[in-house]
N, C-alpha and C. Protein backbone atom coordinates (compact mmCIF):
# COMPACT_ATOMS: atom_id res chain seq x y z
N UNK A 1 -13.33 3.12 6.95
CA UNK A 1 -12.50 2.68 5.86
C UNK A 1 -11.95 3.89 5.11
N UNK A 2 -10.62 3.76 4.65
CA UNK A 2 -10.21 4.75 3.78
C UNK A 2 -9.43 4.42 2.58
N UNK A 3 -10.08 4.61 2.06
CA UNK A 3 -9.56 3.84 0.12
C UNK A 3 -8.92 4.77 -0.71
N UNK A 4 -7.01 4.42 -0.60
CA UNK A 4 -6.24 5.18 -1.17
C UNK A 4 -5.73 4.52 -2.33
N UNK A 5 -5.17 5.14 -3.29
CA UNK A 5 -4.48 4.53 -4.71
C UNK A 5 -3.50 5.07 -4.34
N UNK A 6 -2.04 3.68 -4.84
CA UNK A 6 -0.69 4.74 -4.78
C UNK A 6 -0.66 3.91 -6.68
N UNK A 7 -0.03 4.71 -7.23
CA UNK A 7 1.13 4.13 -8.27
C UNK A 7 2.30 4.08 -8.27
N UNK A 8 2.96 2.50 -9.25
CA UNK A 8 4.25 2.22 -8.95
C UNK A 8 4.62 2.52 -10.80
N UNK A 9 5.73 2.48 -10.87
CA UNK A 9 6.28 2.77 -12.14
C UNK A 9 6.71 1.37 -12.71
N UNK A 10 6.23 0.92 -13.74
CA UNK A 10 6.81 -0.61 -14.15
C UNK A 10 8.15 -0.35 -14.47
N UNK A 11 9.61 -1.07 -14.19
CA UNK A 11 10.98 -0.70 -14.64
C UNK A 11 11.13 -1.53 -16.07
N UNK A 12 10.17 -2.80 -16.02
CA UNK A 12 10.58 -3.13 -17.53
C UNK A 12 8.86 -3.96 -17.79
N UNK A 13 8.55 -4.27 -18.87
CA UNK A 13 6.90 -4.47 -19.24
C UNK A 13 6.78 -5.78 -19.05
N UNK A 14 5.87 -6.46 -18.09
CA UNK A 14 5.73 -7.82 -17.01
C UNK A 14 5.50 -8.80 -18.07
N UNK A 15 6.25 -9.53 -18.23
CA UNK A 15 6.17 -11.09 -18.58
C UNK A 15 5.03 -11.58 -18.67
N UNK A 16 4.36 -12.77 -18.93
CA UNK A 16 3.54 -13.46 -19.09
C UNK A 16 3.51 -14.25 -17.28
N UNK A 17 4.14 -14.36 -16.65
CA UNK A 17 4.27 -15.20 -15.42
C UNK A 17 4.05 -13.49 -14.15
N UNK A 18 4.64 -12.92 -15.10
CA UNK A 18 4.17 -11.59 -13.66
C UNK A 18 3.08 -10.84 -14.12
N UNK A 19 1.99 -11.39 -14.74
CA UNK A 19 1.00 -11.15 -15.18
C UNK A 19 0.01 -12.21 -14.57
N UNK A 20 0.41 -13.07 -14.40
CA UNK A 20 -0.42 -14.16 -13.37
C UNK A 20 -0.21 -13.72 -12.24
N UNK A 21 1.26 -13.39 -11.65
CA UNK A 21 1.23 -12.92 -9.94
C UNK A 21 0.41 -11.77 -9.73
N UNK A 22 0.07 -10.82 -10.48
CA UNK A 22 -0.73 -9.67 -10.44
C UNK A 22 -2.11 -9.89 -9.63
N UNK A 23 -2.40 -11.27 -9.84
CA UNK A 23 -3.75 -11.62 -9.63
C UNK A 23 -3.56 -11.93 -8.22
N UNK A 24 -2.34 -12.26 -7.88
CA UNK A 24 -2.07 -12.96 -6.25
C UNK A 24 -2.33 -11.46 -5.20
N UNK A 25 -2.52 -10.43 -5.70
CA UNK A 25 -2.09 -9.15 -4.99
C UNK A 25 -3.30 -8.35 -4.57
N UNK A 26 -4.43 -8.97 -5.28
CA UNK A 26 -5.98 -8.98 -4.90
C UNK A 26 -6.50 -9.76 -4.04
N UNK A 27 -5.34 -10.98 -4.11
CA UNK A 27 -6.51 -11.74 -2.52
C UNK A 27 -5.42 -11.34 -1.45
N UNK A 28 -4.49 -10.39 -1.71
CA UNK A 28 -4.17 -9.57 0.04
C UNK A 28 -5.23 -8.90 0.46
N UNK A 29 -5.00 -9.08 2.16
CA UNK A 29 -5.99 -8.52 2.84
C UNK A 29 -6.12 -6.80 3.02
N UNK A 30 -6.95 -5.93 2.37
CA UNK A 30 -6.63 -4.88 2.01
C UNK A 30 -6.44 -4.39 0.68
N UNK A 31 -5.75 -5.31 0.09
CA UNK A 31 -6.16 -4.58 -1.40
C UNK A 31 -7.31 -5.04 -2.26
N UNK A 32 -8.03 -3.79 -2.51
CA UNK A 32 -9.23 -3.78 -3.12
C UNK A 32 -9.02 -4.27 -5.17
N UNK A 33 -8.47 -3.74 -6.03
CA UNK A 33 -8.24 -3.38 -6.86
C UNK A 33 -7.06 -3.43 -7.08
N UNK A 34 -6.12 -3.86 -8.59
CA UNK A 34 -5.10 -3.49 -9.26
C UNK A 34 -5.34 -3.44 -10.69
N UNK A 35 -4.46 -2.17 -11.17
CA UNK A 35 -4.75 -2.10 -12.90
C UNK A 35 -3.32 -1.60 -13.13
N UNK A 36 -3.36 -2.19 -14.71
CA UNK A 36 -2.23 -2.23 -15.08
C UNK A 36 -2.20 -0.90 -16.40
N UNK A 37 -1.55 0.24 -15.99
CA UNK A 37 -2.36 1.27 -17.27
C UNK A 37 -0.66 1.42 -17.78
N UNK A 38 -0.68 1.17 -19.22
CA UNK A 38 0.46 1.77 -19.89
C UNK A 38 2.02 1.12 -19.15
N UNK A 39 2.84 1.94 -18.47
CA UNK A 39 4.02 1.65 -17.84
C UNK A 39 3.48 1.57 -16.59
N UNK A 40 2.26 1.88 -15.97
CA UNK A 40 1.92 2.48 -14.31
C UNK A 40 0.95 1.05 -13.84
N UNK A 41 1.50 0.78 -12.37
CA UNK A 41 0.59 -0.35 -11.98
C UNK A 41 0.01 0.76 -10.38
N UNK A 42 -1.05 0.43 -10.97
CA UNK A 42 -1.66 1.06 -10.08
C UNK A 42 -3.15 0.14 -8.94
N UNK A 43 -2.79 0.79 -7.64
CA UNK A 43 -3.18 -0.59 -6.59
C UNK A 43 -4.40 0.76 -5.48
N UNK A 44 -5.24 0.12 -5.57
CA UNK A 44 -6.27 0.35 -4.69
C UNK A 44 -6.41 -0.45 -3.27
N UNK A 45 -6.29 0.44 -2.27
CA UNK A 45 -6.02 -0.53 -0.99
C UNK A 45 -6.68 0.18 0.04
N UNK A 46 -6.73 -0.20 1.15
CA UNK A 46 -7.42 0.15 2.10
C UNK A 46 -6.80 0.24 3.58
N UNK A 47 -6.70 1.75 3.24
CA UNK A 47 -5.81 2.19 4.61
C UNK A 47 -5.65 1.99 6.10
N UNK A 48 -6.75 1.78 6.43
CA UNK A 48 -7.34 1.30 7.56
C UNK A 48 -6.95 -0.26 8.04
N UNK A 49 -6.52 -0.73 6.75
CA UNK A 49 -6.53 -2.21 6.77
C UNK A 49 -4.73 -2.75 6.62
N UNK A 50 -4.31 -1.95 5.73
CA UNK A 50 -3.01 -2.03 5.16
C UNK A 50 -2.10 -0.88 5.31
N UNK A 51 -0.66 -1.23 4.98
CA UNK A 51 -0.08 0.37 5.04
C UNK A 51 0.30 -0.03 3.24
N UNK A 52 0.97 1.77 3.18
CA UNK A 52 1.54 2.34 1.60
C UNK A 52 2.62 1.30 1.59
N UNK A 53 3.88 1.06 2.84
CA UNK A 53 4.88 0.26 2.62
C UNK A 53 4.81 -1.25 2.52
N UNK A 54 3.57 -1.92 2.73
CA UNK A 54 2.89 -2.80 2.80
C UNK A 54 2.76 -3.60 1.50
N UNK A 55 2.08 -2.30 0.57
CA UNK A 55 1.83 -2.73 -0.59
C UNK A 55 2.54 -2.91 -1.34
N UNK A 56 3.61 -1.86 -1.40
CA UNK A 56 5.03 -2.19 -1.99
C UNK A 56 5.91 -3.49 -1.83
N UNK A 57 5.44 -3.94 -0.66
CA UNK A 57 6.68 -5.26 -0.31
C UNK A 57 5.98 -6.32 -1.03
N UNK A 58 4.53 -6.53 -0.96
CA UNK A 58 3.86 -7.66 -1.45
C UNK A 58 4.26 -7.07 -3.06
N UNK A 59 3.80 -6.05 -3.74
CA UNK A 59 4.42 -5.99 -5.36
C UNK A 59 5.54 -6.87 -5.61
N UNK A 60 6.32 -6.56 -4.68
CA UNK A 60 7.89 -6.96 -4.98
C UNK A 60 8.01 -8.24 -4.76
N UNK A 61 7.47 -8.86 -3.59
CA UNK A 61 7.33 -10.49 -3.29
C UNK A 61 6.56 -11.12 -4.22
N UNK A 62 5.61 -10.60 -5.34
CA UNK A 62 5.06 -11.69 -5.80
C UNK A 62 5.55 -11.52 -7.72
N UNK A 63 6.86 -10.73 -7.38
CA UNK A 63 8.35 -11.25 -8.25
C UNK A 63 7.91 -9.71 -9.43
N UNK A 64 7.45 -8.34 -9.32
CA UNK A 64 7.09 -7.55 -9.96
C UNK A 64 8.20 -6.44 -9.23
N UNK A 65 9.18 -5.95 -10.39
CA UNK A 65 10.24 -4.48 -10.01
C UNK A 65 9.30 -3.36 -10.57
N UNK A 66 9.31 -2.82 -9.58
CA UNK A 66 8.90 -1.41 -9.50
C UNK A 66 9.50 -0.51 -8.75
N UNK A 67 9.02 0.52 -9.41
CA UNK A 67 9.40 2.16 -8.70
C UNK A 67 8.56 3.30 -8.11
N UNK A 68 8.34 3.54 -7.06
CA UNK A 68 7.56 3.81 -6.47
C UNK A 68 7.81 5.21 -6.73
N UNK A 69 6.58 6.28 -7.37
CA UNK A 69 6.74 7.28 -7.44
C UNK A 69 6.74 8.75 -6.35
N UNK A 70 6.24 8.03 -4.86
CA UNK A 70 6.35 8.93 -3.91
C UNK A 70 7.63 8.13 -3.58
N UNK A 71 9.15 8.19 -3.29
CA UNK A 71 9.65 7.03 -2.77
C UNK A 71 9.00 6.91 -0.72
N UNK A 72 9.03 6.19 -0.02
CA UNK A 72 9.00 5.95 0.96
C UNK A 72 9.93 5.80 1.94
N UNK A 73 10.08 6.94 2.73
CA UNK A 73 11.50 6.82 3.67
C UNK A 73 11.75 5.78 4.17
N UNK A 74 12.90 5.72 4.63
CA UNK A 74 13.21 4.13 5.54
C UNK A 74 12.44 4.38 6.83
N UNK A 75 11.98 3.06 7.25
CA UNK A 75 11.11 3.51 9.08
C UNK A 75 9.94 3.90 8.55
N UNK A 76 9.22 4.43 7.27
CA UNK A 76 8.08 5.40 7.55
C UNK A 76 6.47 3.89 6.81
N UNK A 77 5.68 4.47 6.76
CA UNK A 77 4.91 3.97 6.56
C UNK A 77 3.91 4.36 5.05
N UNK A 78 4.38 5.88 4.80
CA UNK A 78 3.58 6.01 3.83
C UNK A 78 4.51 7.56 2.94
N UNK A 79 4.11 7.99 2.37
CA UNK A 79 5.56 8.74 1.53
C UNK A 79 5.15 9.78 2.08
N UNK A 80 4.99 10.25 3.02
CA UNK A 80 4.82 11.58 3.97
C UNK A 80 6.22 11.19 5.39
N UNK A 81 6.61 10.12 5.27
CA UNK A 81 7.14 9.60 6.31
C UNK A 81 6.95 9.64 7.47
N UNK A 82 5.66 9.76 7.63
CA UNK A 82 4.90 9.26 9.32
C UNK A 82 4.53 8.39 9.67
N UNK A 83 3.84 8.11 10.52
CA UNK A 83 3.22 6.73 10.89
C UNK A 83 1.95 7.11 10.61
N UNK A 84 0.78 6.60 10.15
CA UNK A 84 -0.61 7.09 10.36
C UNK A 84 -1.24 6.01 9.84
N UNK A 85 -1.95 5.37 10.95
CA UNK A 85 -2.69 4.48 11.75
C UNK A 85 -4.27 4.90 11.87
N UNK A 86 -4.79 5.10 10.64
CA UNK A 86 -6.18 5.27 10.38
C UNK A 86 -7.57 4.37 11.24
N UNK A 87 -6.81 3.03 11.61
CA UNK A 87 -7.35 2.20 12.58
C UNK A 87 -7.84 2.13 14.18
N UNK A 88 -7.04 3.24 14.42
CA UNK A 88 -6.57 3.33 16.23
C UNK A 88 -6.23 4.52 16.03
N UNK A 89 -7.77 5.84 16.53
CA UNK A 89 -7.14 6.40 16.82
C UNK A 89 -6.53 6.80 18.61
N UNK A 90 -5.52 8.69 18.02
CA UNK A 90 -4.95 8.72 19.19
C UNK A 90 -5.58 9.66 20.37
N UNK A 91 -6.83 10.22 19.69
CA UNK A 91 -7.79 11.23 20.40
C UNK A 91 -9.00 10.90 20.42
N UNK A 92 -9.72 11.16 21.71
CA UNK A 92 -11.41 10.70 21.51
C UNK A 92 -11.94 10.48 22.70
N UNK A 93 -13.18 10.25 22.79
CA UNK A 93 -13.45 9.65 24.25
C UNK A 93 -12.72 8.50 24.38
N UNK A 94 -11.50 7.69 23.92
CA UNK A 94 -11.30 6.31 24.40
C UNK A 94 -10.94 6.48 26.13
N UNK A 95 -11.30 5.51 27.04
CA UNK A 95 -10.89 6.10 28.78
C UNK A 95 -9.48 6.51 28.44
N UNK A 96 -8.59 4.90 27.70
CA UNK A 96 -6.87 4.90 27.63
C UNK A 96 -6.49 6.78 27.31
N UNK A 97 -7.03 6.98 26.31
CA UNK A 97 -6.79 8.55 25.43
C UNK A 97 -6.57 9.70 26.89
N UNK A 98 -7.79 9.49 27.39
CA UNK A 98 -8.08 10.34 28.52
C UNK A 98 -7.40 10.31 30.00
N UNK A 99 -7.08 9.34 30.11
CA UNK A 99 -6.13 8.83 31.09
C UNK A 99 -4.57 9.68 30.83
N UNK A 100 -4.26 9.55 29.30
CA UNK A 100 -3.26 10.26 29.14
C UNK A 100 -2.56 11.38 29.48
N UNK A 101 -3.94 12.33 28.97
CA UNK A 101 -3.89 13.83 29.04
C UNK A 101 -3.06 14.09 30.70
C-alpha cells in the first residue's frame, strides 16, 4: 500500500449540499480520508488502489470545482506525467518480467 495526499484549491467556499457530497468521496474505493482546511480540500488515497487523476474526476463528479495545485497533464496519471502503477510491478522474479528481458 502507498498512502499519498494530493491538495485541491477550493475556487469558491462549498455550499451546504457540497458539504454533504464530501462525504460521498470516502466511500470511493481508495480514498482513505478527506479534510477540508481553510480554502484547501485535501484527500488521502491510496495509490496502489487509485490514481492522482482518479481522484480529481470523482471531486468534480460529486459537483465540487477545484484546482488542482500540481495541474495534471492530459494522458498522465499523476502530476509528474507518467504512468506509475504501484500495483503491478514491471521488474522482479515475475516468469512474464523475465521472459521479457
Amino acid at each position: 500500500m502507498t498512502f499519498l495526499t494530493t491538495s485541491y484549491r477550493l475556487v469558491a467556499p462549498l455550499t451546504n449540499r457540497q458539504l454533504q457530497s464530501v462525504s460521498q468521496l470516502s466511500t470511493l474505493y481508495g480514498i482513505r480520508g478527506v479534510a477540508i482546511e481553510g480554502d484547501k480540500l485535501k484527500i488521502e488515497y491510496d495509490a496502489s488502489r487509485i490514481h492522482e487523476a482518479e481522484v480529481l474526476a470523482a471531486v468534480r463528479r460529486v459537483g465540487i470545482n477545484v484546482h488542482a495545485e500540481k495541474p495534471i497533464p492530459p494522458g498522465a496519471f499523476d502530476h509528474t506525467g507518467e504512468f506509475k502503477d504501484f500495483a503491478w510491478p514491471i521488474t522482479g522474479l515475475s516468469t512474464v518480467n523475465q521472459q521479457a528481458k
